[in-house]
PDB file of N, CA and C in Angstrom:
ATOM      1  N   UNK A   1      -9.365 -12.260  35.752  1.00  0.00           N
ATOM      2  CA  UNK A   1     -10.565 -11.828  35.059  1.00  0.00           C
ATOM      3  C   UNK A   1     -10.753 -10.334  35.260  1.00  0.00           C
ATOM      4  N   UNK A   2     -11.370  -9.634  34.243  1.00  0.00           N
ATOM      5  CA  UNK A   2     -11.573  -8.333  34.281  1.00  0.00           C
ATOM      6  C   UNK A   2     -13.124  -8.023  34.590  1.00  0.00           C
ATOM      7  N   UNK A   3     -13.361  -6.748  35.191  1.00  0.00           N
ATOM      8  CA  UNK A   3     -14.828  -6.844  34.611  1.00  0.00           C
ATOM      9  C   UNK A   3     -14.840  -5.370  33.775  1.00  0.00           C
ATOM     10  N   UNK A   4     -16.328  -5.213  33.022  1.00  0.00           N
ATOM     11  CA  UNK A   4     -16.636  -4.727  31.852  1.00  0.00           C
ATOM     12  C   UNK A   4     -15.932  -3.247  31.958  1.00  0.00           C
ATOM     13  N   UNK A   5     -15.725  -2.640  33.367  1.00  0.00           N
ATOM     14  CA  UNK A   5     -15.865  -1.281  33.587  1.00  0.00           C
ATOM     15  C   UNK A   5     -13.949  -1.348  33.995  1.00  0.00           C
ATOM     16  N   UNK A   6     -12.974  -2.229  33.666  1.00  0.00           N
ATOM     17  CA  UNK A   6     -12.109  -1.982  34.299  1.00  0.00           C
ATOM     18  C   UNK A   6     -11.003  -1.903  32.831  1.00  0.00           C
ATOM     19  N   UNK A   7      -9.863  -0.876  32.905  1.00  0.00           N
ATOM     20  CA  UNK A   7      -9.276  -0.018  31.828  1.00  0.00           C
ATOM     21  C   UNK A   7      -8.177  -1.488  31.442  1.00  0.00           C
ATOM     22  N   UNK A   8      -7.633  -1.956  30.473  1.00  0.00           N
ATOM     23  CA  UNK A   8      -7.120  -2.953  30.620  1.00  0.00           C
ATOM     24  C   UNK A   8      -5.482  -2.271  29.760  1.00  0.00           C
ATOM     25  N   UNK A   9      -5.427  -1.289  29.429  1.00  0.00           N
ATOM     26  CA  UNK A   9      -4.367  -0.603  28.710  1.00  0.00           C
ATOM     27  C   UNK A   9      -4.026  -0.921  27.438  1.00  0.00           C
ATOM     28  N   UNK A  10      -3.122  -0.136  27.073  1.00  0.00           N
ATOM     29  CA  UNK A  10      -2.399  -0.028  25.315  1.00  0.00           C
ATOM     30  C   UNK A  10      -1.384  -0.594  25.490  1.00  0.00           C
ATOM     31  N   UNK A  11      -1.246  -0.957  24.079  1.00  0.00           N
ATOM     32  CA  UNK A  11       0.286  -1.052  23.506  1.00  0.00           C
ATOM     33  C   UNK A  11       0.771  -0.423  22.157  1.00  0.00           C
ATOM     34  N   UNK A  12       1.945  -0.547  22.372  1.00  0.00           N
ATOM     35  CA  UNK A  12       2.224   0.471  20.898  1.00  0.00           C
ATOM     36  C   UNK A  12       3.900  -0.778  20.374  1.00  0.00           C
ATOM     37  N   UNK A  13       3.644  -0.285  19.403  1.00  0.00           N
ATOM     38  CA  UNK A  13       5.024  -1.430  18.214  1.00  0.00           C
ATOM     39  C   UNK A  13       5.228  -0.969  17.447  1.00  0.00           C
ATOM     40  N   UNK A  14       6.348  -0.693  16.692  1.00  0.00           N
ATOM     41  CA  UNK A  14       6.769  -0.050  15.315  1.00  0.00           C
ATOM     42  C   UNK A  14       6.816  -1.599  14.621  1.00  0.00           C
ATOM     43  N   UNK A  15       6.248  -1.202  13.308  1.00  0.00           N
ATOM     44  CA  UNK A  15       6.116  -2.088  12.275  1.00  0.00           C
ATOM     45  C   UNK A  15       7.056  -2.596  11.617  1.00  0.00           C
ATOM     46  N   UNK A  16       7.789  -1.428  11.487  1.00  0.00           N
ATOM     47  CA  UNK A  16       9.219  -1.333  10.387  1.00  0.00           C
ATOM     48  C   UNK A  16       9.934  -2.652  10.683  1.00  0.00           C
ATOM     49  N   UNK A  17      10.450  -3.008  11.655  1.00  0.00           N
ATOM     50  CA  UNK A  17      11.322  -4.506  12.275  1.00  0.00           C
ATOM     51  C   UNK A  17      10.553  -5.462  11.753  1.00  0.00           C
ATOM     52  N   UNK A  18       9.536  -5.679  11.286  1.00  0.00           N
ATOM     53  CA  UNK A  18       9.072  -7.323  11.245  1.00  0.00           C
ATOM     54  C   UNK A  18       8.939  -7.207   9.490  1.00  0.00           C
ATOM     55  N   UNK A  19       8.809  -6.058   8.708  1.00  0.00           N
ATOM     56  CA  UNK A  19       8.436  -6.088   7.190  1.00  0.00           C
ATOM     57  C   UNK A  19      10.210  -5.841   6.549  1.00  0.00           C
ATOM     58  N   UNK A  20      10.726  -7.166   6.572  1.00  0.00           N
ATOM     59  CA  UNK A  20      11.772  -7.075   5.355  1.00  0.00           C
ATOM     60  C   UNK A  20      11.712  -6.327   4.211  1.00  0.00           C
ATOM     61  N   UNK A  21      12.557  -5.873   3.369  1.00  0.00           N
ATOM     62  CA  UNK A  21      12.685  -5.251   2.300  1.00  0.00           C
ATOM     63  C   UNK A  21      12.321  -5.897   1.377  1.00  0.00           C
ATOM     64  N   UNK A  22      11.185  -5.641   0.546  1.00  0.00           N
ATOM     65  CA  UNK A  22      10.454  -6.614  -0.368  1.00  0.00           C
ATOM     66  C   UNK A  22       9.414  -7.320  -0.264  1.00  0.00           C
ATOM     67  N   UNK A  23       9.084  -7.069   1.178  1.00  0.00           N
ATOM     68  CA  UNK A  23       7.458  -7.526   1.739  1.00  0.00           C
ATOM     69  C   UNK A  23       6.537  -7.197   0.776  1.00  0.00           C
ATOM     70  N   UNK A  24       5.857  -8.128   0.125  1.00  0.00           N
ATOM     71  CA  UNK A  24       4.527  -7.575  -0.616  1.00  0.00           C
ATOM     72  C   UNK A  24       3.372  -7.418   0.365  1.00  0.00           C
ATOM     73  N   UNK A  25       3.064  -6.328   0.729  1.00  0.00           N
ATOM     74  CA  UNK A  25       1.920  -6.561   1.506  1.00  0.00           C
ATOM     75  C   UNK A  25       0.035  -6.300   0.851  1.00  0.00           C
ATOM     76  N   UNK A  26      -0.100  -6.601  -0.574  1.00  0.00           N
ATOM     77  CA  UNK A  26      -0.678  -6.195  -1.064  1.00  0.00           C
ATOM     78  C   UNK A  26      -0.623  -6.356  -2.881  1.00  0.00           C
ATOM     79  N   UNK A  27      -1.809  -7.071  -3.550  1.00  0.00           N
ATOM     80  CA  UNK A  27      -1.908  -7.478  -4.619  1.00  0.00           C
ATOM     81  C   UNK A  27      -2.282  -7.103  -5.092  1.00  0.00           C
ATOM     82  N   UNK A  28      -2.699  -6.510  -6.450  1.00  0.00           N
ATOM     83  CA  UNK A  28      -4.207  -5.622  -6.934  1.00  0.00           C
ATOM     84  C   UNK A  28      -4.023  -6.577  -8.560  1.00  0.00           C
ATOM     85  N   UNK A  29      -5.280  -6.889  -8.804  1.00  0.00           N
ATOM     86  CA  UNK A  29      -5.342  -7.810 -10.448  1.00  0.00           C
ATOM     87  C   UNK A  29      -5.578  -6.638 -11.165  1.00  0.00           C
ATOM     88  N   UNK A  30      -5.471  -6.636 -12.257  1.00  0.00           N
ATOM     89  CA  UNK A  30      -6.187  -6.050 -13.646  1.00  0.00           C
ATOM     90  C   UNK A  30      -7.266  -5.970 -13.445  1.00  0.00           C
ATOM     91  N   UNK A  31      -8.662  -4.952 -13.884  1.00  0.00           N
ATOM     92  CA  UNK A  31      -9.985  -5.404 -14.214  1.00  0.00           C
ATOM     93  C   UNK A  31     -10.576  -4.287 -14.593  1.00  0.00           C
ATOM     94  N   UNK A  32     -11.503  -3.963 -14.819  1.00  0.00           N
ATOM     95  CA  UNK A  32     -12.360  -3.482 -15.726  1.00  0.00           C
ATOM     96  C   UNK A  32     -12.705  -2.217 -15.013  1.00  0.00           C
ATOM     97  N   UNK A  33     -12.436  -1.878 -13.576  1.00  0.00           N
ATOM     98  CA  UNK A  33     -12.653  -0.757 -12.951  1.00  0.00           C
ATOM     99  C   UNK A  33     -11.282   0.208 -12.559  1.00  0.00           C
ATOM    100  N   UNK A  34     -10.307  -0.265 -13.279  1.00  0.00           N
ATOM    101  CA  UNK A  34      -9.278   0.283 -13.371  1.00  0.00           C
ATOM    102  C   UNK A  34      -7.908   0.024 -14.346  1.00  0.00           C
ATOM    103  N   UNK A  35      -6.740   0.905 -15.101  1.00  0.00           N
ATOM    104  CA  UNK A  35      -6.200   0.607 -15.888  1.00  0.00           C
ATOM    105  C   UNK A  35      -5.002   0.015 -15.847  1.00  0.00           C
ATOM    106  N   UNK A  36      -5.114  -0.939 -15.034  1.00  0.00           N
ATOM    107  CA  UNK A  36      -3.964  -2.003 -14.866  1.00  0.00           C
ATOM    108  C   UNK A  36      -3.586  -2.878 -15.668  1.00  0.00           C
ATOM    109  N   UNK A  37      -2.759  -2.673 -16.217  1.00  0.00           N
ATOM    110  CA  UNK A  37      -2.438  -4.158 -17.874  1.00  0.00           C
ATOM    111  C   UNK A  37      -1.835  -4.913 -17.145  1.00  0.00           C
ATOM    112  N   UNK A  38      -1.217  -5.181 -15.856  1.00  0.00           N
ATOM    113  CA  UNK A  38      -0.682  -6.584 -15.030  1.00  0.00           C
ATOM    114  C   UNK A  38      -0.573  -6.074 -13.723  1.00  0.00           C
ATOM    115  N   UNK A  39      -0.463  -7.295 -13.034  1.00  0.00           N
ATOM    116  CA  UNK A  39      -0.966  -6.838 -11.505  1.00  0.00           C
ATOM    117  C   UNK A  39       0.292  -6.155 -11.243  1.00  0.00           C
ATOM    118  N   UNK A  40      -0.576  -5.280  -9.813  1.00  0.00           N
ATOM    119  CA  UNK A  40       0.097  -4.267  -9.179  1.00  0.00           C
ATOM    120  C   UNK A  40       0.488  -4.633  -7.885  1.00  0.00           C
ATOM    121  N   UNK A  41       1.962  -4.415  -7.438  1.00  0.00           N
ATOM    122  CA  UNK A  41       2.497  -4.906  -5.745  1.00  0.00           C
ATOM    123  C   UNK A  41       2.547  -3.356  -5.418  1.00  0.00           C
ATOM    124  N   UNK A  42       1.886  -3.477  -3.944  1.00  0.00           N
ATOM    125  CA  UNK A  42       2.772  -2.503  -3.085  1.00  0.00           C
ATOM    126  C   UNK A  42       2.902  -3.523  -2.213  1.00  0.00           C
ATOM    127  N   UNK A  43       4.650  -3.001  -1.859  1.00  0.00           N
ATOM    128  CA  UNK A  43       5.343  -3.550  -1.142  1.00  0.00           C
ATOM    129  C   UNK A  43       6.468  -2.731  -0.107  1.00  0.00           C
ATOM    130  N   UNK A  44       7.137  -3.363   0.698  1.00  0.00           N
ATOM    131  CA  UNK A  44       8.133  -2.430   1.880  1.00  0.00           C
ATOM    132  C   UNK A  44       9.029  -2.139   0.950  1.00  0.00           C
ATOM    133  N   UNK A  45       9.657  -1.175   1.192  1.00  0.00           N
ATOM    134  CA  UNK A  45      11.170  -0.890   0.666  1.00  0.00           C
ATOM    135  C   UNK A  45      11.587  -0.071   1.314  1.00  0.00           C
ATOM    136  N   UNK A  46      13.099   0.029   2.304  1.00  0.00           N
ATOM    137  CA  UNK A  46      13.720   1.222   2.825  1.00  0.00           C
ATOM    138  C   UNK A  46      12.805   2.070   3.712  1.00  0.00           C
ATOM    139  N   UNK A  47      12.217   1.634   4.688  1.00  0.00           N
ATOM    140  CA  UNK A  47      10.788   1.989   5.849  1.00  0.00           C
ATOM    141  C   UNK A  47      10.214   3.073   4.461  1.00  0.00           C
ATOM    142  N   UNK A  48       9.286   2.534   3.443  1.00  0.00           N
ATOM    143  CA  UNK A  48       8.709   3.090   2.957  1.00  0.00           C
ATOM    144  C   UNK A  48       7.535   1.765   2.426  1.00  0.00           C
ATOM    145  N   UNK A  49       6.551   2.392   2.088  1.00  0.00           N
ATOM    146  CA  UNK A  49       5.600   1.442   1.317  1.00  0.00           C
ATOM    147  C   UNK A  49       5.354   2.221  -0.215  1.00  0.00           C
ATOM    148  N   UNK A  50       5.747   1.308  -0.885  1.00  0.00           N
ATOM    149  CA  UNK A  50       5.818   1.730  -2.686  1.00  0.00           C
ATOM    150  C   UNK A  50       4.951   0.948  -3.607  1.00  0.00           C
ATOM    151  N   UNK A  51       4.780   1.152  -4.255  1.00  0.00           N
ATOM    152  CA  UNK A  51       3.681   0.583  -5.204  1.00  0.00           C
ATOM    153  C   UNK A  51       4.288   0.649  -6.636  1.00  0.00           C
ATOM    154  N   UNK A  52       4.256  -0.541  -7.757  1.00  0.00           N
ATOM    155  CA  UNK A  52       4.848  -0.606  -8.936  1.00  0.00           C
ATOM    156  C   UNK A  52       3.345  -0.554  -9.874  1.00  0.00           C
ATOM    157  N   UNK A  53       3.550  -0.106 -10.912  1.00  0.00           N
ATOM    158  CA  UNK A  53       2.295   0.129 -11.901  1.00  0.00           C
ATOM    159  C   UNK A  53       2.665   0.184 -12.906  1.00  0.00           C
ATOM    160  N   UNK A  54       1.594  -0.660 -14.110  1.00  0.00           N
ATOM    161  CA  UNK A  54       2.230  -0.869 -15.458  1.00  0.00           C
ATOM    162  C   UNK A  54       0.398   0.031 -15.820  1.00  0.00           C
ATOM    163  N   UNK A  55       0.295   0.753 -16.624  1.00  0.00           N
ATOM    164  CA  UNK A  55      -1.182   1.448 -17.109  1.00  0.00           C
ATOM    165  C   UNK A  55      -1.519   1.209 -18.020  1.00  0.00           C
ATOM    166  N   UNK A  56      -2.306   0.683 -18.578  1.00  0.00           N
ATOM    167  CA  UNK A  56      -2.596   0.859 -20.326  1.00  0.00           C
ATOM    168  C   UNK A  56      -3.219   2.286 -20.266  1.00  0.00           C
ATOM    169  N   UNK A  57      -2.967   2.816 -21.093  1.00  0.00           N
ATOM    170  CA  UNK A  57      -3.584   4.460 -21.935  1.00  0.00           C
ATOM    171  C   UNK A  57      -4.987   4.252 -22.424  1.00  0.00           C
ATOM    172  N   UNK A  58      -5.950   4.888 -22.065  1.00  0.00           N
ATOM    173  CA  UNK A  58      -7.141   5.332 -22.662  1.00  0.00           C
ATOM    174  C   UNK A  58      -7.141   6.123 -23.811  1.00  0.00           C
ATOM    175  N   UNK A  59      -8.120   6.706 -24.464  1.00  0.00           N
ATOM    176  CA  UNK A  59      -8.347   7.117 -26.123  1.00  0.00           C
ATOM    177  C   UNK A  59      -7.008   7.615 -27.051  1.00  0.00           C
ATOM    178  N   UNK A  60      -6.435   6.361 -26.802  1.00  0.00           N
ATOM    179  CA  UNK A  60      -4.969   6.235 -27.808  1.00  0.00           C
ATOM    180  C   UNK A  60      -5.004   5.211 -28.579  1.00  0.00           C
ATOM    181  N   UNK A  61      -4.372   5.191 -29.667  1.00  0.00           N
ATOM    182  CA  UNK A  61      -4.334   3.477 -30.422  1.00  0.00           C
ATOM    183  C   UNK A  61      -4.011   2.434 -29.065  1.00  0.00           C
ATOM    184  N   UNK A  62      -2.914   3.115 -28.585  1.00  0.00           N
ATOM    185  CA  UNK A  62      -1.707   2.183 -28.064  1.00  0.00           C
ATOM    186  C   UNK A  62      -0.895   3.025 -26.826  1.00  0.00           C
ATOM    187  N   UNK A  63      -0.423   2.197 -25.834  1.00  0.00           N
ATOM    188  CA  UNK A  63       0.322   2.683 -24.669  1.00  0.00           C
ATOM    189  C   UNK A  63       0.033   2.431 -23.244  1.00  0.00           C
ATOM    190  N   UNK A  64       1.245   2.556 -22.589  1.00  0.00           N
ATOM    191  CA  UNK A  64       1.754   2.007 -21.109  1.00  0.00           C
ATOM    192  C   UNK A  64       2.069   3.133 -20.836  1.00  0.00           C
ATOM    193  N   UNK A  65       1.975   3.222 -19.598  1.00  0.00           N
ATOM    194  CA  UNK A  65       3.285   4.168 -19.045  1.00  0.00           C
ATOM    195  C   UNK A  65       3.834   3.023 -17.394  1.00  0.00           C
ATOM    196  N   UNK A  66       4.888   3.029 -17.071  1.00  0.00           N
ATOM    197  CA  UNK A  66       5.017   2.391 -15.584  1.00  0.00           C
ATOM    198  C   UNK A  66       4.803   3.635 -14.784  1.00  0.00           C
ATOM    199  N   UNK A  67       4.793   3.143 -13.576  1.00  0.00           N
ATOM    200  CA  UNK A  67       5.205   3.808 -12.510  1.00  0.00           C
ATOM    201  C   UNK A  67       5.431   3.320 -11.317  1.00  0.00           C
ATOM    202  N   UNK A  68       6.254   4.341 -10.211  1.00  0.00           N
ATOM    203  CA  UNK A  68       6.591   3.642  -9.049  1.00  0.00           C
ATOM    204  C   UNK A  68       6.508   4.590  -7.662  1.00  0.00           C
ATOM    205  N   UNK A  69       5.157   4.343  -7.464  1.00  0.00           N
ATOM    206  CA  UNK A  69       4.820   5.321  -6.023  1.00  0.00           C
ATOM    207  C   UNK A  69       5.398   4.894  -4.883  1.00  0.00           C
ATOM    208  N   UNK A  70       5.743   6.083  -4.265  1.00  0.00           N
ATOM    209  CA  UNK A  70       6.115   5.776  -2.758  1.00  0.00           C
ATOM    210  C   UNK A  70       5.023   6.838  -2.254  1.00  0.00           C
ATOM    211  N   UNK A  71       4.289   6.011  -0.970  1.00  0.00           N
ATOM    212  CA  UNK A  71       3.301   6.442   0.114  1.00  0.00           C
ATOM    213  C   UNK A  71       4.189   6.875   0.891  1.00  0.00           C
ATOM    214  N   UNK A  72       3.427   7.922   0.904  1.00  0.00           N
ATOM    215  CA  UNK A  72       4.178   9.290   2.047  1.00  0.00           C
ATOM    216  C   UNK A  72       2.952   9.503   2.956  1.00  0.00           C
ATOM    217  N   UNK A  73       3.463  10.548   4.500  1.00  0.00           N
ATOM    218  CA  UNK A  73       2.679  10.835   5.633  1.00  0.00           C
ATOM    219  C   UNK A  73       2.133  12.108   4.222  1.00  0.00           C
ATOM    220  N   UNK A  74       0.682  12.665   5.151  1.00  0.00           N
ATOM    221  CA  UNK A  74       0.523  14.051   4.822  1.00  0.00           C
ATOM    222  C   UNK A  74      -0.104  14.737   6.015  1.00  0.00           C
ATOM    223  N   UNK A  75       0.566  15.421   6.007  1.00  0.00           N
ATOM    224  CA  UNK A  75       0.075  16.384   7.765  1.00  0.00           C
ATOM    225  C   UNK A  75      -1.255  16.493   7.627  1.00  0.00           C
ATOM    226  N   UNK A  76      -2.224  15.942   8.347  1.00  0.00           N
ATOM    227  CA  UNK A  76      -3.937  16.177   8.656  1.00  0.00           C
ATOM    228  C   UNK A  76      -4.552  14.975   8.013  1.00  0.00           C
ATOM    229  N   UNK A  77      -3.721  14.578   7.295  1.00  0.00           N
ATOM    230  CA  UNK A  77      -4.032  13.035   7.180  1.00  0.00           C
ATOM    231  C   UNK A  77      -4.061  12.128   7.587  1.00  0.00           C
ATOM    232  N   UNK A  78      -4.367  11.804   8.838  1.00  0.00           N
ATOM    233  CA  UNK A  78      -3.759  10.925   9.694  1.00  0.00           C
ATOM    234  C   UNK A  78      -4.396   9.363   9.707  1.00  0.00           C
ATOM    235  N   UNK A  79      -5.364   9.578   8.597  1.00  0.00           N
ATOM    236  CA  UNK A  79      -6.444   8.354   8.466  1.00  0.00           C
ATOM    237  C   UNK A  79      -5.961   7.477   6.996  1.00  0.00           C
ATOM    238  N   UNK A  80      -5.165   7.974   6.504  1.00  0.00           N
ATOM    239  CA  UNK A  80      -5.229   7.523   5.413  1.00  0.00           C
ATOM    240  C   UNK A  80      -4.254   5.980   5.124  1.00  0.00           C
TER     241      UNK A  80
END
């Protein structure tokens, strides 16, 4: 047993080993607060986390564009 005032320590783990290549860790639907025409994965790939995106186009007849983000560090960002 511990009591309230006593330091019980850290641990630290790299993530990368347990998320296979293709991990979805993350779903996003279509809806009305953003321009998603079918759902969106970010998922692991190659110790990176990437995100696939299909857009419908605003004040056009017509249009998509895809895309395929990869989340990167940014120095002073450390919260994000």
């Amino acid at each position: 047993m511990f009591s309230a005032d006593e330091k019980m320590g850290d641990a630290e783990f790299d993530i990368r080993p347990f998320l296979p290549n293709g991990t979805i860790t993350t779903r996003i639907l279509p809806s009305s607060s953003n321009c998603l025409s079918e759902e969106s994965f970010i998922f692991w790939k190659d110790d990176n986390l990437m995100q696939d995106m299909c857009l419908g186009l605003r004040n056009i007849e017509s249009g998509q564009v895809k895309l395929q983000l990869r989340w990167i560090d940014i120095p002073g960002y450390e919260d994000l």
